[in-house]
C-alpha atoms as a PDB file:
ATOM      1  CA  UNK A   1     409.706 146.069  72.238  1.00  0.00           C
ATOM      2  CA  UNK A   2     409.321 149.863  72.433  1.00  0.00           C
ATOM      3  CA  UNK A   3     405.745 151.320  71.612  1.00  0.00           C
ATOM      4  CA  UNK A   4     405.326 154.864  70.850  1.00  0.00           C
ATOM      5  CA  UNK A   5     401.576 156.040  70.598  1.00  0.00           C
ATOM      6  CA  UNK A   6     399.661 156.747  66.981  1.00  0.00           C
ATOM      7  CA  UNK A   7     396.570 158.669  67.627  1.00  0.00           C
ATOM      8  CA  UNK A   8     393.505 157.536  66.140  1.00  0.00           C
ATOM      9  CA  UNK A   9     389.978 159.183  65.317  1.00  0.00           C
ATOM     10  CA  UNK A  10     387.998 157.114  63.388  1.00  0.00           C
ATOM     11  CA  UNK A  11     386.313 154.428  64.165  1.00  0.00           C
ATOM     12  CA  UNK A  12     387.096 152.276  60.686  1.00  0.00           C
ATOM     13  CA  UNK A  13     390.754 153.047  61.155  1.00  0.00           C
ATOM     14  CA  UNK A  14     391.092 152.278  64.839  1.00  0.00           C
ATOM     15  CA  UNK A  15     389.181 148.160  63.594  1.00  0.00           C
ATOM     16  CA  UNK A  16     391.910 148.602  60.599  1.00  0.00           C
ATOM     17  CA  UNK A  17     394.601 148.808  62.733  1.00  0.00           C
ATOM     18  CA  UNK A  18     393.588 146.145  65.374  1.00  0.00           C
ATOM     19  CA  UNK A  19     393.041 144.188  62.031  1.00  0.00           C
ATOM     20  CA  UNK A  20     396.806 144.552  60.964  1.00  0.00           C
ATOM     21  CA  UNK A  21     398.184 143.917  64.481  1.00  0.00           C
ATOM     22  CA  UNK A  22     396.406 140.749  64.487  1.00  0.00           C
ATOM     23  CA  UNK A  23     398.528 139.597  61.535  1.00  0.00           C
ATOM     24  CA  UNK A  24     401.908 141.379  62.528  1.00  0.00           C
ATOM     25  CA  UNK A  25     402.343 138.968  65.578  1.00  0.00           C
ATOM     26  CA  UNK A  26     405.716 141.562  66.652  1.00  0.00           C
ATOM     27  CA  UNK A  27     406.552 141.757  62.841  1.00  0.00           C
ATOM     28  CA  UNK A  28     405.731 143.528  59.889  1.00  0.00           C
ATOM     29  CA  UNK A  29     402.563 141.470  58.373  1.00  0.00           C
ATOM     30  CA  UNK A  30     402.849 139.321  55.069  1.00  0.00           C
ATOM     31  CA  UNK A  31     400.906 140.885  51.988  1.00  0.00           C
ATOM     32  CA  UNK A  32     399.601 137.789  51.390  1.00  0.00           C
ATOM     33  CA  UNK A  33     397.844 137.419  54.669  1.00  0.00           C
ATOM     34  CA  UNK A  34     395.981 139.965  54.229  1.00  0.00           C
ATOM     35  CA  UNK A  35     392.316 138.045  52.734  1.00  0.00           C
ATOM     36  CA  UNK A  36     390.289 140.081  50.835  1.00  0.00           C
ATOM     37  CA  UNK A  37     386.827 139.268  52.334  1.00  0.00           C
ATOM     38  CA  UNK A  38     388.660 140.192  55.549  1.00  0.00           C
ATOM     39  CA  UNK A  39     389.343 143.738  54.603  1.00  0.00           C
ATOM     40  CA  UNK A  40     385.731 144.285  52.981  1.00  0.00           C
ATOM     41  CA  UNK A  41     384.861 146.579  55.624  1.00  0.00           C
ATOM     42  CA  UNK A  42     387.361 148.805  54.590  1.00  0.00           C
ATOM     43  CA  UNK A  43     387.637 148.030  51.305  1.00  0.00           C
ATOM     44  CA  UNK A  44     385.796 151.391  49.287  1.00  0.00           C
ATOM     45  CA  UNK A  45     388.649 153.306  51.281  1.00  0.00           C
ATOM     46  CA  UNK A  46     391.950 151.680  50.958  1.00  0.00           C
ATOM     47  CA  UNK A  47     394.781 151.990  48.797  1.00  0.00           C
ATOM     48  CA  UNK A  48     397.182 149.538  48.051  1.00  0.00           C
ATOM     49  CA  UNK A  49     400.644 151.010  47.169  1.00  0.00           C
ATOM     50  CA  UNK A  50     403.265 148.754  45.903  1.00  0.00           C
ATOM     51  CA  UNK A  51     407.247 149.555  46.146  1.00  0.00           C
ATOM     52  CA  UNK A  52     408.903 149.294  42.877  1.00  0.00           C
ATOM     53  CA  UNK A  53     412.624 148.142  43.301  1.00  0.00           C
ATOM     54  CA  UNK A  54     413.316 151.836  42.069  1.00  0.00           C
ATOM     55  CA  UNK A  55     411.873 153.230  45.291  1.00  0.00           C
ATOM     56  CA  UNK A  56     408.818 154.127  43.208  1.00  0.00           C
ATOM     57  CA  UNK A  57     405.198 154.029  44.416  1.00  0.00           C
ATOM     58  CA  UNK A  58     402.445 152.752  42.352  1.00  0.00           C
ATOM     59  CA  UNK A  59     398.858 152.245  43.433  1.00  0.00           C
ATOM     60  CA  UNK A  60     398.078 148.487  42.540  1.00  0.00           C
ATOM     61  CA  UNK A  61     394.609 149.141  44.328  1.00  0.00           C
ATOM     62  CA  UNK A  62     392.524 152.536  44.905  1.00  0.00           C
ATOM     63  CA  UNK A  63     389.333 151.494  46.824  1.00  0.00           C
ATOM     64  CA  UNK A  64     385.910 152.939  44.748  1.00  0.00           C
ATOM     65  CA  UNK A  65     385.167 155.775  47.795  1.00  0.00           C
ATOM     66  CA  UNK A  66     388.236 157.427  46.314  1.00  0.00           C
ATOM     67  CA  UNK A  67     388.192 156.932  42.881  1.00  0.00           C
ATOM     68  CA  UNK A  68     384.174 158.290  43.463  1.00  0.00           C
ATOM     69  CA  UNK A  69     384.920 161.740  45.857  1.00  0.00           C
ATOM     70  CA  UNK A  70     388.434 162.509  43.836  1.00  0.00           C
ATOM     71  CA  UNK A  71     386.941 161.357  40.255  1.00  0.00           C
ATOM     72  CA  UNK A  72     389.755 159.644  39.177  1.00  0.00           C
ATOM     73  CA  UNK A  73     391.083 155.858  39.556  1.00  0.00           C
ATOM     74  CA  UNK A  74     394.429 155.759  40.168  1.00  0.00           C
ATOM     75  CA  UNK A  75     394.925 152.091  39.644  1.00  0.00           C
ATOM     76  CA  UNK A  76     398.725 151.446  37.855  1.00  0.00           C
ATOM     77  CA  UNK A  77     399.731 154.769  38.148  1.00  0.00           C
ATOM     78  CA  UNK A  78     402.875 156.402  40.367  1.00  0.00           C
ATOM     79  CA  UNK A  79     402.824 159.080  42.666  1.00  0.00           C
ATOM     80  CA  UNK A  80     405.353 160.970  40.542  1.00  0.00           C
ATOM     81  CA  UNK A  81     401.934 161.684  38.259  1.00  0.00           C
ATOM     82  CA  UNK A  82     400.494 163.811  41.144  1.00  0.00           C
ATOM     83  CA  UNK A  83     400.894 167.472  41.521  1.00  0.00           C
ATOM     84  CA  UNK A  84     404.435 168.438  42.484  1.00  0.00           C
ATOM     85  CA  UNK A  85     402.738 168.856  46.613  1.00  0.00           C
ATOM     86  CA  UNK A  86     401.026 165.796  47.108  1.00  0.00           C
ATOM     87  CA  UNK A  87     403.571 163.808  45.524  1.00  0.00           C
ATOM     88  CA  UNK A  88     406.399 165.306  47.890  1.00  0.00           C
ATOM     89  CA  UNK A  89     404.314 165.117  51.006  1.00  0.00           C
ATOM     90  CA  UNK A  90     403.642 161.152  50.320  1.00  0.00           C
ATOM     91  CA  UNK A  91     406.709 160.422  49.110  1.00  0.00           C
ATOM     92  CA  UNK A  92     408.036 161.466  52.331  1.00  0.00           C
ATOM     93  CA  UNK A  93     404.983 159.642  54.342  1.00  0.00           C
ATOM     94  CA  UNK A  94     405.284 156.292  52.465  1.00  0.00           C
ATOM     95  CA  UNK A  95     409.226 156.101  52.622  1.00  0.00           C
ATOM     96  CA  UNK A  96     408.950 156.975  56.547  1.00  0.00           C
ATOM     97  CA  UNK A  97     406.824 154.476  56.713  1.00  0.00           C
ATOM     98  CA  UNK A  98     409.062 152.074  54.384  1.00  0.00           C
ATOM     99  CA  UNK A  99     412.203 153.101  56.661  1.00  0.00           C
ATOM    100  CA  UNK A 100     411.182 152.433  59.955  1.00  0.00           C
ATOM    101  CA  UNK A 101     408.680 149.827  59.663  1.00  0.00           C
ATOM    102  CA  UNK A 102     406.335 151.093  61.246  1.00  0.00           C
ATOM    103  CA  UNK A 103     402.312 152.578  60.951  1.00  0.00           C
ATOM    104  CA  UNK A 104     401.494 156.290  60.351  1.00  0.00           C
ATOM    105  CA  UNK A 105     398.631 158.188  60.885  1.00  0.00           C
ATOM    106  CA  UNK A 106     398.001 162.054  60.094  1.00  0.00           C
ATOM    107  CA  UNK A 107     394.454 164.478  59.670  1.00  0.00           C
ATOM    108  CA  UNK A 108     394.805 166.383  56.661  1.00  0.00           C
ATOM    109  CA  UNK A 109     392.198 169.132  55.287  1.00  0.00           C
ATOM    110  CA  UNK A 110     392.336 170.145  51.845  1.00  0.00           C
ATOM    111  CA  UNK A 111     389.560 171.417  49.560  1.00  0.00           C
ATOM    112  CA  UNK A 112     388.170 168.680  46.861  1.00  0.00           C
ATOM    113  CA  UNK A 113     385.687 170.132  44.147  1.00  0.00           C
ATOM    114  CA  UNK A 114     385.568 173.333  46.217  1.00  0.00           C
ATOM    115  CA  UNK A 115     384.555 171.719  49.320  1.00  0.00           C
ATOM    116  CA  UNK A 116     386.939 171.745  52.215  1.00  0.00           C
ATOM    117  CA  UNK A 117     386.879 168.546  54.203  1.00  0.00           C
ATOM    118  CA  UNK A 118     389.079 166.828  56.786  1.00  0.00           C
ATOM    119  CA  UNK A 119     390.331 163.106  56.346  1.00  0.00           C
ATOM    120  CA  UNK A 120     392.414 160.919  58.461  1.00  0.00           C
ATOM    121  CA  UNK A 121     394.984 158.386  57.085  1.00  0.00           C
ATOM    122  CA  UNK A 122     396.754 155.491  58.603  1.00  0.00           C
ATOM    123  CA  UNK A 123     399.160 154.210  56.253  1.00  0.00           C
ATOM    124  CA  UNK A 124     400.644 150.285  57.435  1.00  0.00           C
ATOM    125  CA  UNK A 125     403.740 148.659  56.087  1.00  0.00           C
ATOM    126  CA  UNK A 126     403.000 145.361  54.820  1.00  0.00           C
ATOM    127  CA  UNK A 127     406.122 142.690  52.920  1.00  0.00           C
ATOM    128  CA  UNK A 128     406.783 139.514  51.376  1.00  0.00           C
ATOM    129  CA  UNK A 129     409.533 138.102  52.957  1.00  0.00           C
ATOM    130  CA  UNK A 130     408.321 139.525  56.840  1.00  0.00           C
ATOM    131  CA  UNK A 131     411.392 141.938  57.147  1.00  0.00           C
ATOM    132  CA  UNK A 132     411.002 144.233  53.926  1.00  0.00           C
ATOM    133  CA  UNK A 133     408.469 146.914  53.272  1.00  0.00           C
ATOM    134  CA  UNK A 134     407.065 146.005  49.603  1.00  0.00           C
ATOM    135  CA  UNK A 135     403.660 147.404  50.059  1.00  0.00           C
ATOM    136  CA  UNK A 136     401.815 150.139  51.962  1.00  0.00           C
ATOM    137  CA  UNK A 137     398.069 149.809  52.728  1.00  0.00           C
ATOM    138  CA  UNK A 138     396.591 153.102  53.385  1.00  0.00           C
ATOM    139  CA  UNK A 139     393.234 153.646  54.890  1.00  0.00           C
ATOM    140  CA  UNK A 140     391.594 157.412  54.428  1.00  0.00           C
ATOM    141  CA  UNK A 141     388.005 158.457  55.993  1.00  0.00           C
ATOM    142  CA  UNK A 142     386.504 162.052  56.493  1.00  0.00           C
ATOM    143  CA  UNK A 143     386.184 163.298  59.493  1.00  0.00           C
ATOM    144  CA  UNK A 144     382.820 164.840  60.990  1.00  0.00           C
ATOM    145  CA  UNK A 145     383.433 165.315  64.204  1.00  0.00           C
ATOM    146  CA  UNK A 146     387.149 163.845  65.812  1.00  0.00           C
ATOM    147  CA  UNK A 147     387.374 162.037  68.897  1.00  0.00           C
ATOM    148  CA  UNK A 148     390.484 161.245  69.614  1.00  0.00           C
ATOM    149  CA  UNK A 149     391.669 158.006  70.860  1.00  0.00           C
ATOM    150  CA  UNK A 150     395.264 157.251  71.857  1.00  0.00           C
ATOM    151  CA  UNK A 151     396.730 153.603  70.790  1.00  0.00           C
ATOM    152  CA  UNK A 152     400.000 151.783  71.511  1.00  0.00           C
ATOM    153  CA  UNK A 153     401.925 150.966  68.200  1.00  0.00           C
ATOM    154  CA  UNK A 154     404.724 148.321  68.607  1.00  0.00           C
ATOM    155  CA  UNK A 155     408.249 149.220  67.149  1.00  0.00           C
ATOM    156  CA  UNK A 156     408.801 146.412  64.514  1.00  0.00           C
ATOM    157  CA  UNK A 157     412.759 145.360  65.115  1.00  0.00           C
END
């Protein structure tokens, strides 16, 4: 297996990700592995994007940090009912991350209510079947203060 690194900042991500390599076991992890009361520490900042058999992507969960600091719950809707930016820019994360199998992470900074602030994502394929993408779980946290803290991430064959 090849790795290639993903660099992590935060904390909460960094226990995320050791969280879904637990499941993978050299594989892309099953959805329904993934236990609820497991992922409550991350829970208020996860989203939960499912694959439609278009290619579509629809939040089926949008954790209550996000739906409090963006005002909005995004719950059942697609990305194609974002502005015309953010939709290309995770359109192109989310089917990276749907084509190669394989984690993500990225800081953005953007300005929300007219207060610029810095987040990290790490966006983690997650299927049914163990070989096809049919979810993405996406963890997002602002950043104070990065550290930066350079992990191994397994190729998934």
């Amino acid at each position: 297996m090849t790795e290639d690194t993903l660099t992590l900042r935060h904390p909460k991500l960094l226990g995320l990700h050791a969280h879904w390599l637990e499941r993978a076991q050299g594989g892309i992890p099953l959805a329904s592995d993934l236990d609820p009361a497991a992922l409550r520490p991350w829970l208020g900042n996860l989203l939960i994007m499912d694959i439609g058999p278009d290619g579509d992507f629809v939040y089926s969960y949008y954790g209550q940090n996000f739906a409090e600091n963006f005002r909005t719950d995004r719950a059942g809707q697609s990305i194609a009912e974002l502005p015309d930016e953010q939709r290309r820019q995770l359109r192109v994360e989310y089917e990276s991350v749907r084509d190669l199998k394989r984690p993500a992470a990225r800081l953005y900074t953007a300005e929300f209510d007219g207060q610029t602030s810095t987040w990290e994502r790490l966006v983690l394929p997650l299927s049914e079947d163990g070989e096809t993408v049919s979810k993405i779980l996406v963890g997002a946290y602002r950043i104070e203060r990065p550290s930066i803290v350079a992990i191994a991430v397994p190729r998934v064959p």
